[in-house]
N, C-alpha and C. Protein backbone atom coordinates (compact mmCIF):
# COMPACT_ATOMS: atom_id res chain seq x y z
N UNK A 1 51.73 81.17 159.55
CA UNK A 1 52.28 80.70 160.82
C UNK A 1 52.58 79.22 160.69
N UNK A 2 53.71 79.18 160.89
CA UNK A 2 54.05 76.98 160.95
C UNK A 2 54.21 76.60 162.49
N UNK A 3 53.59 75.80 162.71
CA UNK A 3 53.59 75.08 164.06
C UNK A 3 54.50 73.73 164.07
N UNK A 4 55.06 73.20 165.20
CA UNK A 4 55.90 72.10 165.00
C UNK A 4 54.94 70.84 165.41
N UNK A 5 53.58 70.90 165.52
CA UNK A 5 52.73 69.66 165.69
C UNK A 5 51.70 69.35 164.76
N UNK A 6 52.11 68.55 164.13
CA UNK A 6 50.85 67.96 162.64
C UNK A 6 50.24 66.94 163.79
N UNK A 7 49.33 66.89 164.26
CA UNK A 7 48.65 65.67 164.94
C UNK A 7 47.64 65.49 163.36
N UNK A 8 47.23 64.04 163.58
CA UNK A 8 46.49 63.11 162.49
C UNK A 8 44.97 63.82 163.13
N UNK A 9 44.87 63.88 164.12
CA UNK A 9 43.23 64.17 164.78
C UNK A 9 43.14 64.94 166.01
N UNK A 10 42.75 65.72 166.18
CA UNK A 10 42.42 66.46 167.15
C UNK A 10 42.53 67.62 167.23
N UNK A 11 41.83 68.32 168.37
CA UNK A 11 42.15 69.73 169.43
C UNK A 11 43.68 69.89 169.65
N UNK A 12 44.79 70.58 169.43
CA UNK A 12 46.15 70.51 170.02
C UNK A 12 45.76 71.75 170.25
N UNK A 13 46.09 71.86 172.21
CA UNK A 13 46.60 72.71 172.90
C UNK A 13 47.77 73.61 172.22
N UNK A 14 47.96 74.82 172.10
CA UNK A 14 48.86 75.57 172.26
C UNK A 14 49.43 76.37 173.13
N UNK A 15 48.46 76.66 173.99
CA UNK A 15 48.83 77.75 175.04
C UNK A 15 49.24 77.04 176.05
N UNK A 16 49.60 77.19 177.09
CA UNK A 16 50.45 76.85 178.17
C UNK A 16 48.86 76.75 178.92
N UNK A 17 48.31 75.96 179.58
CA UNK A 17 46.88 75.18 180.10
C UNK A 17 47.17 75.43 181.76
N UNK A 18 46.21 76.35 182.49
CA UNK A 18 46.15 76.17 183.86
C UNK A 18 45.36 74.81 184.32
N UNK A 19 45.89 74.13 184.79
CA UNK A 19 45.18 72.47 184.63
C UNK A 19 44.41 72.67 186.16
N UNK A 20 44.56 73.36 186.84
CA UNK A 20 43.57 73.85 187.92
C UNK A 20 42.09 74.08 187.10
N UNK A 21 42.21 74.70 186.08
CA UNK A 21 40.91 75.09 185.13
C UNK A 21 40.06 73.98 184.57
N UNK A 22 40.61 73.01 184.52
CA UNK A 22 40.29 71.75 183.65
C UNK A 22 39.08 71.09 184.60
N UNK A 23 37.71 71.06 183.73
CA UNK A 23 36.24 71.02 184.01
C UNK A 23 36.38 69.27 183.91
N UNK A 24 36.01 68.49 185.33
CA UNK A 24 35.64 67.07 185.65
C UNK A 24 34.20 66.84 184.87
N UNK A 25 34.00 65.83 183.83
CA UNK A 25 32.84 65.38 183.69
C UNK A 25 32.62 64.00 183.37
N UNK A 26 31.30 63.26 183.76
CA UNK A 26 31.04 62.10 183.95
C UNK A 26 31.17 61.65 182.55
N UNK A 27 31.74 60.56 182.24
CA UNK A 27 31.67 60.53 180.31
C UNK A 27 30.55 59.53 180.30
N UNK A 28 30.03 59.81 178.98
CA UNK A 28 28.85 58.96 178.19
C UNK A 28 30.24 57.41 178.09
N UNK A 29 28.84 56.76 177.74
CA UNK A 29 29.32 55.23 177.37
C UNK A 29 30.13 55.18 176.14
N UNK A 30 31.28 56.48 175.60
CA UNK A 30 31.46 55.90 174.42
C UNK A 30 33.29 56.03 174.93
N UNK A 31 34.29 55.62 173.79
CA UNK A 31 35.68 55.91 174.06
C UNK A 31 35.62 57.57 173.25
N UNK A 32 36.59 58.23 174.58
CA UNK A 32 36.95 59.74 173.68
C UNK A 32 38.63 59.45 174.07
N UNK A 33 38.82 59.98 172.35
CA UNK A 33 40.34 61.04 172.35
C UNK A 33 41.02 61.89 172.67
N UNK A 34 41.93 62.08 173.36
CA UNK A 34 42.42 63.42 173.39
C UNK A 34 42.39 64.83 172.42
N UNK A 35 41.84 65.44 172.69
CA UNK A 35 41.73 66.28 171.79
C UNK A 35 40.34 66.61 170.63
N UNK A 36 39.34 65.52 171.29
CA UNK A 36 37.76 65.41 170.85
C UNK A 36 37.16 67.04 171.13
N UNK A 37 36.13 67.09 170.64
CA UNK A 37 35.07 68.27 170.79
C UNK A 37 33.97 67.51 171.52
N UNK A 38 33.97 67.79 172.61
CA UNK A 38 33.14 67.39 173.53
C UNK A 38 31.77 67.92 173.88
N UNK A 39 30.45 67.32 173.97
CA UNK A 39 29.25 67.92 174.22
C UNK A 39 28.21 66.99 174.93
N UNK A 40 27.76 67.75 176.00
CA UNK A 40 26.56 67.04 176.85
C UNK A 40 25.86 66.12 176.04
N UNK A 41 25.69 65.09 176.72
CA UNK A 41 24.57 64.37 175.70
C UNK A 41 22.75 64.07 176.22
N UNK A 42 22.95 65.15 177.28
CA UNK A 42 21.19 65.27 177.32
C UNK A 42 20.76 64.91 178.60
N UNK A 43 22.59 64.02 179.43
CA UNK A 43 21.96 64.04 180.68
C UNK A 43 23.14 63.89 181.99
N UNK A 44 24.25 65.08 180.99
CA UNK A 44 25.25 65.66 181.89
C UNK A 44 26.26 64.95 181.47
N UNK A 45 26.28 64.39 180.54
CA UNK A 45 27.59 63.41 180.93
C UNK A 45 28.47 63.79 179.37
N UNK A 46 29.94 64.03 179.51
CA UNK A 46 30.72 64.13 178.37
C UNK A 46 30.36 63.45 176.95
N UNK A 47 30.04 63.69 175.78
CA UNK A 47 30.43 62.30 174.73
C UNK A 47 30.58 63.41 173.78
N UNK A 48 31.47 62.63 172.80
CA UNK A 48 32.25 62.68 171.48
C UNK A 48 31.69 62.76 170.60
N UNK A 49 29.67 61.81 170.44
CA UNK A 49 29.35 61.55 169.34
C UNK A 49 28.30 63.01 168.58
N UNK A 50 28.86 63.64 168.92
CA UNK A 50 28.15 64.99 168.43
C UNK A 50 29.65 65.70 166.95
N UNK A 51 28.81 66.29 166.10
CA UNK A 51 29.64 66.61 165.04
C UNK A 51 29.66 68.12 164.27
N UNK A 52 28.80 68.99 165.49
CA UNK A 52 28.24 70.24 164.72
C UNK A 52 28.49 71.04 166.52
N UNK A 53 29.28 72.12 166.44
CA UNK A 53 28.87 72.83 167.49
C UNK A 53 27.79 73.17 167.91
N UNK A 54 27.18 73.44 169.32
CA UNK A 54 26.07 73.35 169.55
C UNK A 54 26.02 74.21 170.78
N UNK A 55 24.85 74.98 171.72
CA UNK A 55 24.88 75.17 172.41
C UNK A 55 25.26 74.36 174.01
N UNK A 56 25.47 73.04 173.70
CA UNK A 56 25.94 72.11 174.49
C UNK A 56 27.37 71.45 175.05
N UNK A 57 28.07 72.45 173.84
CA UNK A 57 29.71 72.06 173.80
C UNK A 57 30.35 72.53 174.98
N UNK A 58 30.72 71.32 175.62
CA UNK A 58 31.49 71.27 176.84
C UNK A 58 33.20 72.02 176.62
N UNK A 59 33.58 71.26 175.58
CA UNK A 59 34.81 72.16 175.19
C UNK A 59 35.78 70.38 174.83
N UNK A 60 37.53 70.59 175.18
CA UNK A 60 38.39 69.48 174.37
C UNK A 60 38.72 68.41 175.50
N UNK A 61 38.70 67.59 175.02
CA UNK A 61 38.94 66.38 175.94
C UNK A 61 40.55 66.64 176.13
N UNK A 62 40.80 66.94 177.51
CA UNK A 62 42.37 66.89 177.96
C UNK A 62 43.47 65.54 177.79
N UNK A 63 42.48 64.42 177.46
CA UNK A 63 43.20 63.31 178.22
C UNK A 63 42.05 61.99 177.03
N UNK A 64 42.21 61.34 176.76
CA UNK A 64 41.95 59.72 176.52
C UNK A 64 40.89 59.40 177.27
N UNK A 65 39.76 58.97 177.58
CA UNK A 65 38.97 58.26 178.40
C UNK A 65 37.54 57.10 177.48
N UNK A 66 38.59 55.81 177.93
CA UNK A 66 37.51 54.81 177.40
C UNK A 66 36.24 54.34 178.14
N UNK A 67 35.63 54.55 178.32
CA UNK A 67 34.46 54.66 179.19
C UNK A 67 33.14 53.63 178.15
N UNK A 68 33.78 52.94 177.24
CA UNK A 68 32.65 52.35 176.62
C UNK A 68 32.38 51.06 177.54
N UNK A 69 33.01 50.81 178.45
CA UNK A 69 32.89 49.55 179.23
C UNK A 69 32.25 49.47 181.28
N UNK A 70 32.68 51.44 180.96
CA UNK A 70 32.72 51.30 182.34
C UNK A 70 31.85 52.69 183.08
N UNK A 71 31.05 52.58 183.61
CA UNK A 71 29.89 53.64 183.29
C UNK A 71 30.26 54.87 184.15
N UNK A 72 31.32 54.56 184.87
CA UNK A 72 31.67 55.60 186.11
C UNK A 72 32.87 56.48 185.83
N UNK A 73 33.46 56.60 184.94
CA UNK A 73 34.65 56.97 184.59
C UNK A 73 34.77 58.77 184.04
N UNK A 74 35.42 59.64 184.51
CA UNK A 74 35.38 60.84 184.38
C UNK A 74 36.36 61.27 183.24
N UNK A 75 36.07 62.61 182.75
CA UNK A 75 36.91 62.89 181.58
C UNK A 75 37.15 64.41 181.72
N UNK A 76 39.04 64.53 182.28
CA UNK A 76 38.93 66.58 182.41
C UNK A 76 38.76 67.02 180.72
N UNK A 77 38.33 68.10 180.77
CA UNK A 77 38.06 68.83 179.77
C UNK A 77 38.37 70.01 179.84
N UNK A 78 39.32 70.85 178.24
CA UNK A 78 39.51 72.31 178.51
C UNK A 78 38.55 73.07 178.27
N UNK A 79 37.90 73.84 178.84
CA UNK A 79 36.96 74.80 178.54
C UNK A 79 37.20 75.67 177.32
N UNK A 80 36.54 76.29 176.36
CA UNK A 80 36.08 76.66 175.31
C UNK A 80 36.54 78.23 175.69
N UNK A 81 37.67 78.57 175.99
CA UNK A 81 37.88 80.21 176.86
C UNK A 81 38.73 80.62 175.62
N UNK A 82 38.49 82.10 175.38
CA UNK A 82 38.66 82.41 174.63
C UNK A 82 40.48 82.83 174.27
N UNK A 83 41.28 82.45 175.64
CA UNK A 83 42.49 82.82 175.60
C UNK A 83 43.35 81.43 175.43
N UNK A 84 42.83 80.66 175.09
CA UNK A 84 43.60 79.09 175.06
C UNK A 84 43.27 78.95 173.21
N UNK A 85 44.39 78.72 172.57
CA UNK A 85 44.91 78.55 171.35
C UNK A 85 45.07 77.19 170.89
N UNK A 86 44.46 76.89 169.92
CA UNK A 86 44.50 75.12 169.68
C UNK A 86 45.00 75.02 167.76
N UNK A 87 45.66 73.98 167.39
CA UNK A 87 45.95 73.86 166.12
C UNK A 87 45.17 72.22 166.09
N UNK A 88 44.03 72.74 165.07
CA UNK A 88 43.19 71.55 164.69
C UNK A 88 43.61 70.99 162.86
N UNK A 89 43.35 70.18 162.72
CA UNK A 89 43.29 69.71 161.23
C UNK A 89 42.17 69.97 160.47
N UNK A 90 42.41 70.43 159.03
CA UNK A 90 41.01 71.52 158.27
C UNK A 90 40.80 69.28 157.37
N UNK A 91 39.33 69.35 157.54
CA UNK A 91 38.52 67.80 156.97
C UNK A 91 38.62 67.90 155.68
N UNK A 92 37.52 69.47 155.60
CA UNK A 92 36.53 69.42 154.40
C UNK A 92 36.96 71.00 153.80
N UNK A 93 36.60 71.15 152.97
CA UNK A 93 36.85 70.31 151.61
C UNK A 93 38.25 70.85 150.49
N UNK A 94 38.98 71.73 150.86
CA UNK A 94 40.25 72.32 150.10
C UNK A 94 41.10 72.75 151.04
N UNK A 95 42.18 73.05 150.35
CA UNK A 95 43.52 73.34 151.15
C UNK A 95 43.35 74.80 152.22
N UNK A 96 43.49 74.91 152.94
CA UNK A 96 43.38 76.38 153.71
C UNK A 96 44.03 77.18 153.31
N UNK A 97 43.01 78.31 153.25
CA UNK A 97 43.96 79.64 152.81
C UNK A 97 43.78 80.46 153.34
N UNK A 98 44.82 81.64 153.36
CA UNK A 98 44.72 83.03 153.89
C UNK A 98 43.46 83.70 154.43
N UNK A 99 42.38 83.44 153.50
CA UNK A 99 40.99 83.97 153.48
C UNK A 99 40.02 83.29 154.83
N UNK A 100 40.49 82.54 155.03
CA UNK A 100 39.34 81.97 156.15
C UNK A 100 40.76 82.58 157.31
N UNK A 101 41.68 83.20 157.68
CA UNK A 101 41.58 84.30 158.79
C UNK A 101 40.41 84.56 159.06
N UNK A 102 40.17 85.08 160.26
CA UNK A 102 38.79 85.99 160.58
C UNK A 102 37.81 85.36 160.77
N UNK A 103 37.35 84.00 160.46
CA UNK A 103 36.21 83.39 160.17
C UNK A 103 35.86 82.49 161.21
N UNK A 104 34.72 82.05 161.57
CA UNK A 104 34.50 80.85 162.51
C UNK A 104 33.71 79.89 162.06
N UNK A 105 34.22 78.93 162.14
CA UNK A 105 33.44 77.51 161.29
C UNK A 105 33.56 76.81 162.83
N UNK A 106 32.51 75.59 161.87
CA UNK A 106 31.96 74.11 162.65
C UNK A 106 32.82 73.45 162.21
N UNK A 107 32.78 71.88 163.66
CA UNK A 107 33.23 71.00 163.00
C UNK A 107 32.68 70.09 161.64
N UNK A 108 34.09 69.11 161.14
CA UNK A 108 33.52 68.70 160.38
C UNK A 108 32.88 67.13 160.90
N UNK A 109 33.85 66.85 161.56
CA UNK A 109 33.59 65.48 162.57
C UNK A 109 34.37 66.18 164.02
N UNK A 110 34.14 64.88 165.43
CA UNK A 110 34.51 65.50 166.23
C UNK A 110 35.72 66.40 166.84
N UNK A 111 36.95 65.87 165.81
CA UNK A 111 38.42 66.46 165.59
C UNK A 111 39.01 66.86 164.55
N UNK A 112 38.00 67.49 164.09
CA UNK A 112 38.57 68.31 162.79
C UNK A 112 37.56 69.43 162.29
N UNK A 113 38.06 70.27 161.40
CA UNK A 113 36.87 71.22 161.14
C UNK A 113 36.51 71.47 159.80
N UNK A 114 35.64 72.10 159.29
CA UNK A 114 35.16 72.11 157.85
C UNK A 114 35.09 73.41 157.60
N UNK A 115 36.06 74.58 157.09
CA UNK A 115 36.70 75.47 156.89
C UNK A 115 35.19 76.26 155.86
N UNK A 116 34.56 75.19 154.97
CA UNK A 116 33.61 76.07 154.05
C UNK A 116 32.39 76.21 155.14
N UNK A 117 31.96 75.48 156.43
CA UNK A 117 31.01 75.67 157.12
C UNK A 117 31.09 77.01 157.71
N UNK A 118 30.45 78.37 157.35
CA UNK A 118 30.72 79.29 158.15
C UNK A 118 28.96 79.81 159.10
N UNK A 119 28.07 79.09 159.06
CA UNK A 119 27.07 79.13 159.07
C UNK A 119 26.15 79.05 160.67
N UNK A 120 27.39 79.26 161.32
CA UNK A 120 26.96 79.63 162.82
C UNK A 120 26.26 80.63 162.76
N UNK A 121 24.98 80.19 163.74
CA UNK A 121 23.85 81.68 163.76
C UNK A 121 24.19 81.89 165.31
N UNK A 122 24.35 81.36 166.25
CA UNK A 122 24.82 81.73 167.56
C UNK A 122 25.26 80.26 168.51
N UNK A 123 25.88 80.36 169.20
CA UNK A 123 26.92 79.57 169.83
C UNK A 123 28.00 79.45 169.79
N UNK A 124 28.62 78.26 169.93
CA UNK A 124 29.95 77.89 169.78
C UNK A 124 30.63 78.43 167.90
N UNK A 125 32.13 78.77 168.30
CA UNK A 125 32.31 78.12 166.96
C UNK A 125 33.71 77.89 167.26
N UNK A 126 34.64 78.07 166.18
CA UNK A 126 36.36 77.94 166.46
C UNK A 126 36.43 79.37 165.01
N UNK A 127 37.05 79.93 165.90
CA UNK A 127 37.69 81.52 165.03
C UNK A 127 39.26 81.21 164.50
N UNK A 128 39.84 81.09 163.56
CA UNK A 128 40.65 80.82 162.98
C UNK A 128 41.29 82.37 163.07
N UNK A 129 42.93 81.71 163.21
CA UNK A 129 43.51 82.95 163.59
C UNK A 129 44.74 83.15 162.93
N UNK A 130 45.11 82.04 162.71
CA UNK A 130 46.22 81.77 161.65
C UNK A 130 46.13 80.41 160.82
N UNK A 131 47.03 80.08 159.72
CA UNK A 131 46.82 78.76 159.47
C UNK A 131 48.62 78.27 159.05
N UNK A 132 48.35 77.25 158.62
CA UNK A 132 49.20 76.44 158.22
C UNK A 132 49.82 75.74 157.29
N UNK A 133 49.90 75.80 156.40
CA UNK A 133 50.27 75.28 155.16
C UNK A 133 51.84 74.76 154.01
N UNK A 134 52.22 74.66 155.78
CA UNK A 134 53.87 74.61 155.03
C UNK A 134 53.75 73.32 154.42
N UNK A 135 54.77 73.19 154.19
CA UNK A 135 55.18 71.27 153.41
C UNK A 135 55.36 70.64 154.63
N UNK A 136 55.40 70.55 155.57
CA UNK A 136 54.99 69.95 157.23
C UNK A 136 53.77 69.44 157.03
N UNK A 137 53.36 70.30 156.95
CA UNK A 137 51.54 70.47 157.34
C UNK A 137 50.87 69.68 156.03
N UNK A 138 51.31 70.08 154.78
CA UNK A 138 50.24 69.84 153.78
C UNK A 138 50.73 68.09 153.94
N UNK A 139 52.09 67.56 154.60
CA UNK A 139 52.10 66.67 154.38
C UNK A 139 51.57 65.41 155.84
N UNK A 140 51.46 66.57 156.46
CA UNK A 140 50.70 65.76 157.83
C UNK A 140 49.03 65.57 157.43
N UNK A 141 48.85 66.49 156.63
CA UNK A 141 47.22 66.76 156.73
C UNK A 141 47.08 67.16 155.55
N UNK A 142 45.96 66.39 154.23
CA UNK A 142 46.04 67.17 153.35
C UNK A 142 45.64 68.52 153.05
N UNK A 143 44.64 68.78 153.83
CA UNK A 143 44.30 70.20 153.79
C UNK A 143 45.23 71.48 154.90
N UNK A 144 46.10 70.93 155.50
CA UNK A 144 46.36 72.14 156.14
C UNK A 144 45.81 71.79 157.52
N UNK A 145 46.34 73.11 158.27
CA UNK A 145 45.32 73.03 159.86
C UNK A 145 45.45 74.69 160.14
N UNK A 146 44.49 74.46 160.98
CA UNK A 146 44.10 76.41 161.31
C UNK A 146 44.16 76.20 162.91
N UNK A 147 44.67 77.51 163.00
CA UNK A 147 45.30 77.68 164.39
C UNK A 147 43.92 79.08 165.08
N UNK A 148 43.71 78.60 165.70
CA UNK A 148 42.79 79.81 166.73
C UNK A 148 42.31 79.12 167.83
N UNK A 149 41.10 79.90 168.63
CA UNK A 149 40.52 80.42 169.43
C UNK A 149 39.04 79.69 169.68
N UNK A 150 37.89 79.50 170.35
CA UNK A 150 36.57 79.00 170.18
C UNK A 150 36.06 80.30 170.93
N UNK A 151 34.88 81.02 170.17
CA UNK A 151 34.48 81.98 169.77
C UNK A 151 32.93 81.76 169.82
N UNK A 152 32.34 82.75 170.20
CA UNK A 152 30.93 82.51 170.71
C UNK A 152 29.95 83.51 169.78
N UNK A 153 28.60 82.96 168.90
CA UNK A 153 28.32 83.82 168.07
C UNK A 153 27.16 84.00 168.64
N UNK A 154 26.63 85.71 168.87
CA UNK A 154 25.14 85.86 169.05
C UNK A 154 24.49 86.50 168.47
């Protein structure tokens, strides 16, 4: 599958987003990206600095919010639903291939994923559903990017 968006970092939306759906949360003191993997940090509030799915994952930052300055500042977020389609960039560690179809990995950092991590025992993950690898892609990203779903393991 080739997609027409190589983003350098992040969550990219694919599906068409009911923005009525989009979950308000208070952000931690740090700056998030559009397109971050977002997770509670212990006392309700959005942050970025988490790097492993977790039972805590809020889901993708819709929008930019620098909040390292300003303690009140909210951040919508897309929820983690299983019918919203995102094309992320593969980190670690080889080019994507055919074979990780089917599979659900962790991230590798907060906007990107690590394709050999398949080692979810239950929670979150991202289910890869297609990938990417044209001369677009290998040249936006060296590894490629995988296109799916966030997928819940129990």
């Amino acid at each position: 599958m080739k997609t027409s968006v190589y983003q350098a970092a992040g969550f990219f939306l694919l599906s068409e987003l009911d923005s009525s759906g989009l979950r308000p949360y208070l952000a931690a003191a740090v700056n998030i990206a559009k397109g971050d993997a977002l997770h509670d940090d212990g006392n309700g509030k959005a942050t970025n600095a988490t790097t492993a799915f977790a039972a805590t994952f809020l889901g993708i930052a819709a929008e930019p919010c620098d909040n390292s300055s300003d303690a009140s500042l909210t951040v919508r977020v897309i929820p983690p639903l299983p019918q919203y389609s995102f094309c992320v960039p593969v980190k670690q560690n080889a080019v994507i291939s055919q074979t990780a179809v089917g599979t659900i990995v962790d991230l590798e950092e907060v906007n990107n994923i690590d394709i050999n991590d398949t080692s979810i025992a239950a929670g979150p993950g991202f289910f890869i559903d297609a990938i990417d690898i044209s001369t677009e892609a290998i040249a936006a990203n060296t590894y490629g990017y995988a296109i799916g779903h966030f997928a819940y393991v129990s």
